[in-house]
C-alpha atoms as a PDB file:
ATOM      1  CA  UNK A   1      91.755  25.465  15.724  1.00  0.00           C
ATOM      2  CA  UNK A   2      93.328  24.684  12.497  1.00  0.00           C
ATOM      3  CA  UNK A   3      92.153  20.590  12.668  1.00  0.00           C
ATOM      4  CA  UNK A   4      88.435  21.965  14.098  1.00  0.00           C
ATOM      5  CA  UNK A   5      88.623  24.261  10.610  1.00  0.00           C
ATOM      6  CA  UNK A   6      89.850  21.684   7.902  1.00  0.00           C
ATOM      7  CA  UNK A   7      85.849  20.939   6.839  1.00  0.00           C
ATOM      8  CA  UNK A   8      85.261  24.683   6.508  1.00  0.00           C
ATOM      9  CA  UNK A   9      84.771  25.988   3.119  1.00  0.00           C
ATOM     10  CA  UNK A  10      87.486  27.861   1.908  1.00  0.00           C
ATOM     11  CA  UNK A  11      84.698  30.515   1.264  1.00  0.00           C
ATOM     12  CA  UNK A  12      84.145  31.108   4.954  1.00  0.00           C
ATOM     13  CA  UNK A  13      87.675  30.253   6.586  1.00  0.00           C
ATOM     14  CA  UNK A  14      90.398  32.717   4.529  1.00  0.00           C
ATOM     15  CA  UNK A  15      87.503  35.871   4.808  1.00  0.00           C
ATOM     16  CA  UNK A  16      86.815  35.175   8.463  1.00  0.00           C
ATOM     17  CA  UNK A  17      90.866  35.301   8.611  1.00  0.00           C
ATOM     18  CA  UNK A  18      91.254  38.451   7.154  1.00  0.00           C
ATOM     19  CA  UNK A  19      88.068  40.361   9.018  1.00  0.00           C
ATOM     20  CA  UNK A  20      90.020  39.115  12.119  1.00  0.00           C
ATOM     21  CA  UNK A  21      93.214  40.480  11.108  1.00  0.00           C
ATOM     22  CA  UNK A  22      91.206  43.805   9.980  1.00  0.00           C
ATOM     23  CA  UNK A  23      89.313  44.001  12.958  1.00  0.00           C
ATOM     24  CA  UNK A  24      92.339  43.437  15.443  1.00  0.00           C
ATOM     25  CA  UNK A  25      94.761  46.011  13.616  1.00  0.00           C
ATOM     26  CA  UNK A  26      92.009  48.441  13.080  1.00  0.00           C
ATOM     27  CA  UNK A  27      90.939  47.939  16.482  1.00  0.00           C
ATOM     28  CA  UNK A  28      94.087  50.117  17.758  1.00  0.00           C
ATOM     29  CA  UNK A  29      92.563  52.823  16.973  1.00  0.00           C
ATOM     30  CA  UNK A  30      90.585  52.707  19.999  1.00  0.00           C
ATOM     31  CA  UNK A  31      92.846  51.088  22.228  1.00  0.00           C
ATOM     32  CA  UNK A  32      94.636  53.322  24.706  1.00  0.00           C
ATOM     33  CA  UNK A  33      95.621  50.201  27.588  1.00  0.00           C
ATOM     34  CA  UNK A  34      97.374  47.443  27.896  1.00  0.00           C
ATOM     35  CA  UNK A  35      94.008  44.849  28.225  1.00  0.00           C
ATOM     36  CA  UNK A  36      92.653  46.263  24.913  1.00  0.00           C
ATOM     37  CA  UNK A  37      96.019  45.921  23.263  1.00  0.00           C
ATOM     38  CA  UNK A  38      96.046  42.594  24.307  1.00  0.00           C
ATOM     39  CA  UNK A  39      92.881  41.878  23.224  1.00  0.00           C
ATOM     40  CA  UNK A  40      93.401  43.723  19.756  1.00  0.00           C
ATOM     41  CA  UNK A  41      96.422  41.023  19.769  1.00  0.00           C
ATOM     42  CA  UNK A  42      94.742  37.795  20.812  1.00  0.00           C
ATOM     43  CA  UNK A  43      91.983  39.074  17.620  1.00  0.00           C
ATOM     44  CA  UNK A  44      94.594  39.459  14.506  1.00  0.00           C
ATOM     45  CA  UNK A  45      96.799  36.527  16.274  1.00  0.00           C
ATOM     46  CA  UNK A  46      93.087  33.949  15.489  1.00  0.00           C
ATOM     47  CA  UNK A  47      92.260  35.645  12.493  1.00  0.00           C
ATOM     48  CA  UNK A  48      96.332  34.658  11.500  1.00  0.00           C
ATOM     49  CA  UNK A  49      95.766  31.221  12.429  1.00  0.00           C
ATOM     50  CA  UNK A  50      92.883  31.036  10.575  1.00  0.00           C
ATOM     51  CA  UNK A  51      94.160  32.549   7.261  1.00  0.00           C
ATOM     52  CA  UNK A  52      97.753  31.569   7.027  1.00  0.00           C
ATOM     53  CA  UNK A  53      97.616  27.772   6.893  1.00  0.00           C
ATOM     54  CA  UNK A  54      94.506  27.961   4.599  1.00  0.00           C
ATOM     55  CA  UNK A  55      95.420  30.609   2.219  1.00  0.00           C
ATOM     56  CA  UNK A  56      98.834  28.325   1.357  1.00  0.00           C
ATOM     57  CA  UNK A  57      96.369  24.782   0.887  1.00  0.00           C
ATOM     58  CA  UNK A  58      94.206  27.141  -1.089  1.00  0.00           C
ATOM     59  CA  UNK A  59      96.920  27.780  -3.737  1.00  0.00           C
ATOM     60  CA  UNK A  60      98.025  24.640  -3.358  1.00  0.00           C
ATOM     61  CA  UNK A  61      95.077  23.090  -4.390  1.00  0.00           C
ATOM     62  CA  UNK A  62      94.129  25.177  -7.160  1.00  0.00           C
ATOM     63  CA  UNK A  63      97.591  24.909  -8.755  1.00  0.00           C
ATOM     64  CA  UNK A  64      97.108  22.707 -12.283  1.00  0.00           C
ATOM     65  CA  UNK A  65      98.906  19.538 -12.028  1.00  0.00           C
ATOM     66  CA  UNK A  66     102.778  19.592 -11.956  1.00  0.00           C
ATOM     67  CA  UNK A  67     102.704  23.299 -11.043  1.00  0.00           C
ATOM     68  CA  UNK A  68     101.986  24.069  -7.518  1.00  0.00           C
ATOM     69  CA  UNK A  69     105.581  25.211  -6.624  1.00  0.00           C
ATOM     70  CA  UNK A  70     105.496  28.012  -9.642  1.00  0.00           C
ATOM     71  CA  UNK A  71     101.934  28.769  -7.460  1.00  0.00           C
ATOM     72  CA  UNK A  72     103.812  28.685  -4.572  1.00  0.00           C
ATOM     73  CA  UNK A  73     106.299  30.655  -5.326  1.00  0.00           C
ATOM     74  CA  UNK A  74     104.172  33.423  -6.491  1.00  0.00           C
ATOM     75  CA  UNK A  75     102.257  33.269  -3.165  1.00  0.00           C
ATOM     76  CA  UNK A  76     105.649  33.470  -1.212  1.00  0.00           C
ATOM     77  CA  UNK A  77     106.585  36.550  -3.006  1.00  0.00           C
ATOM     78  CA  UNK A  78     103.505  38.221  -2.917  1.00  0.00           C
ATOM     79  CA  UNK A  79     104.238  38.077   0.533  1.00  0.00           C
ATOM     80  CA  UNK A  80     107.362  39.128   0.282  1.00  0.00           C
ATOM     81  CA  UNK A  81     106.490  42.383  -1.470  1.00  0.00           C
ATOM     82  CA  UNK A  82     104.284  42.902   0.830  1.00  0.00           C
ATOM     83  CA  UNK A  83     106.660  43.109   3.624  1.00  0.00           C
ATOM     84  CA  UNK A  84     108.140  45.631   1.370  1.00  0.00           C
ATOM     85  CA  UNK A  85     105.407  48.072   0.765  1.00  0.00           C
ATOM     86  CA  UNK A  86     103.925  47.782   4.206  1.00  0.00           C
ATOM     87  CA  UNK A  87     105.938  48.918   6.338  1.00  0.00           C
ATOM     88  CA  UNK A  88     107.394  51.847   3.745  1.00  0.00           C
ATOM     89  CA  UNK A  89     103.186  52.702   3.481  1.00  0.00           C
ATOM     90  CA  UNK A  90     102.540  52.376   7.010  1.00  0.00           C
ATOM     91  CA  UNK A  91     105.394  54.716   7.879  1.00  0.00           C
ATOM     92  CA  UNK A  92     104.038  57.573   5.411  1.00  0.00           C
ATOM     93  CA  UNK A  93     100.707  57.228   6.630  1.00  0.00           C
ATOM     94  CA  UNK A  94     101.444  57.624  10.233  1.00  0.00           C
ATOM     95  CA  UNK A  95     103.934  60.454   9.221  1.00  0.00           C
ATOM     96  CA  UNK A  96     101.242  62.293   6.996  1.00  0.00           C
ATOM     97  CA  UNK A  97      97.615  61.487   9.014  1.00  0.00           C
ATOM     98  CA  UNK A  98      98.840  59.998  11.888  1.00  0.00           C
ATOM     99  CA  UNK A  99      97.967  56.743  14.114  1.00  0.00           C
ATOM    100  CA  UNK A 100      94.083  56.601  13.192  1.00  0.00           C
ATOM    101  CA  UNK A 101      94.843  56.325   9.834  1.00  0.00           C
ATOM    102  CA  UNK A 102      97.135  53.348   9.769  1.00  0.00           C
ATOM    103  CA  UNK A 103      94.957  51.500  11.737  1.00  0.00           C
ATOM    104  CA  UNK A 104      91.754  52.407   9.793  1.00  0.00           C
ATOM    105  CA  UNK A 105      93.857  51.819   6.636  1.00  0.00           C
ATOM    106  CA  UNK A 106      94.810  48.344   8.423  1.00  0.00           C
ATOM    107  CA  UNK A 107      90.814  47.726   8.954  1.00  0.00           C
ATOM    108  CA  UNK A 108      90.052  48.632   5.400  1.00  0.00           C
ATOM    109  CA  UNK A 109      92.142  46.684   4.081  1.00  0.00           C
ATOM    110  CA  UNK A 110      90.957  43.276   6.015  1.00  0.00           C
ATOM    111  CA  UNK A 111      87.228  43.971   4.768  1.00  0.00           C
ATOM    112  CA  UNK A 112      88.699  44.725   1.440  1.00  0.00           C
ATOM    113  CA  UNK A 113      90.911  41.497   1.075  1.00  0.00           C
ATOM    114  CA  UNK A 114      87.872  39.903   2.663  1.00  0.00           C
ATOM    115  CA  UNK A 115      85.570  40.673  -0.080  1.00  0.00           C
ATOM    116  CA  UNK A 116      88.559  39.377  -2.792  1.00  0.00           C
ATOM    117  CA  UNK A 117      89.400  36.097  -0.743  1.00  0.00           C
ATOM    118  CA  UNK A 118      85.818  35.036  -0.845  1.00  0.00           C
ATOM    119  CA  UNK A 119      85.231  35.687  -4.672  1.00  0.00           C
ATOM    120  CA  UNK A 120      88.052  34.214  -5.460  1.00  0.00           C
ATOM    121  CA  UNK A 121      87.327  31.156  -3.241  1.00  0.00           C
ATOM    122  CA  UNK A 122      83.587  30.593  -4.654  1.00  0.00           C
ATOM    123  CA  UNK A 123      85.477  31.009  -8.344  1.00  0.00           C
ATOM    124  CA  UNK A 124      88.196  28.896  -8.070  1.00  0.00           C
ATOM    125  CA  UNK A 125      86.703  25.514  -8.928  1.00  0.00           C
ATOM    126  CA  UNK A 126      85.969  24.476  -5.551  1.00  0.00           C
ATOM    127  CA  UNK A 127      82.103  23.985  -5.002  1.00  0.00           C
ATOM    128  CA  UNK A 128      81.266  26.369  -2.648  1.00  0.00           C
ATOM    129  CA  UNK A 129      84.896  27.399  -2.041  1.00  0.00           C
ATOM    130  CA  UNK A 130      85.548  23.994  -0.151  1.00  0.00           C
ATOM    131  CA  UNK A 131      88.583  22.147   0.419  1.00  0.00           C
ATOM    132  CA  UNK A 132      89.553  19.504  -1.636  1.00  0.00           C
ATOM    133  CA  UNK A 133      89.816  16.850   0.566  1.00  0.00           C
END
């Protein structure tokens, strides 16, 4: 998948990502067996491949010359943080609103980081979001 994906604009590879990821959290909402979580799985599991590995050659490339581990960094820790706010969010959510809300909440934010992903793509300096090489 990733090799099939290394021609796709950036622009239309980290978006489709994060609607999958979106679209497979959110889609517990619905799910009450063990086909549809599986299914909900094998959705966000794609949209990961797809993001992950581009999202990381997408700050890579953008980094100016001599600086692509400070970028790095930064995108490791963003990361990082949010491995700390998620779960502490996630937790009040389900506590306060229950289930439905975490995974609408999961939904809204794929569509949401969506949106951002591709603006920031097509504004990058890449023509048309698209990978360097």
């Amino acid at each position: 998948l990733n090799t099939a994906m290394t021609r796709w604009p950036y622009a239309r590879s980290l978006p489709l990502g994060a609607i999958m990821i979106g679209v497979g959290f959110g889609a517990f909402a619905f799910v009450s067996e063990a086909t549809g979580a599986a299914i909900a799985v094998a959705i966000w599991t794609f949209g990961e491949i797809i993001l992950l590995p581009g999202s990381a050659a997408f700050v890579a490339e953008i980094a100016p010359e001599g600086r692509t581990g400070e970028y790095m960094g930064m995108y490791t820790m963003a990361f990082s943080i949010a491995f700390v706010i998620g779960p502490a969010a996630g937790t009040f959510l389900y506590g306060h609103f229950g289930p439905t809300a975490v995974w609408g909440a999961t939904f809204a934010c794929g569509l949401i980081s969506a949106a951002i992903l591709r603006r920031v793509c097509l504004t990058a300096g890449h023509p048309a979001g698209r990978p360097a090489g």
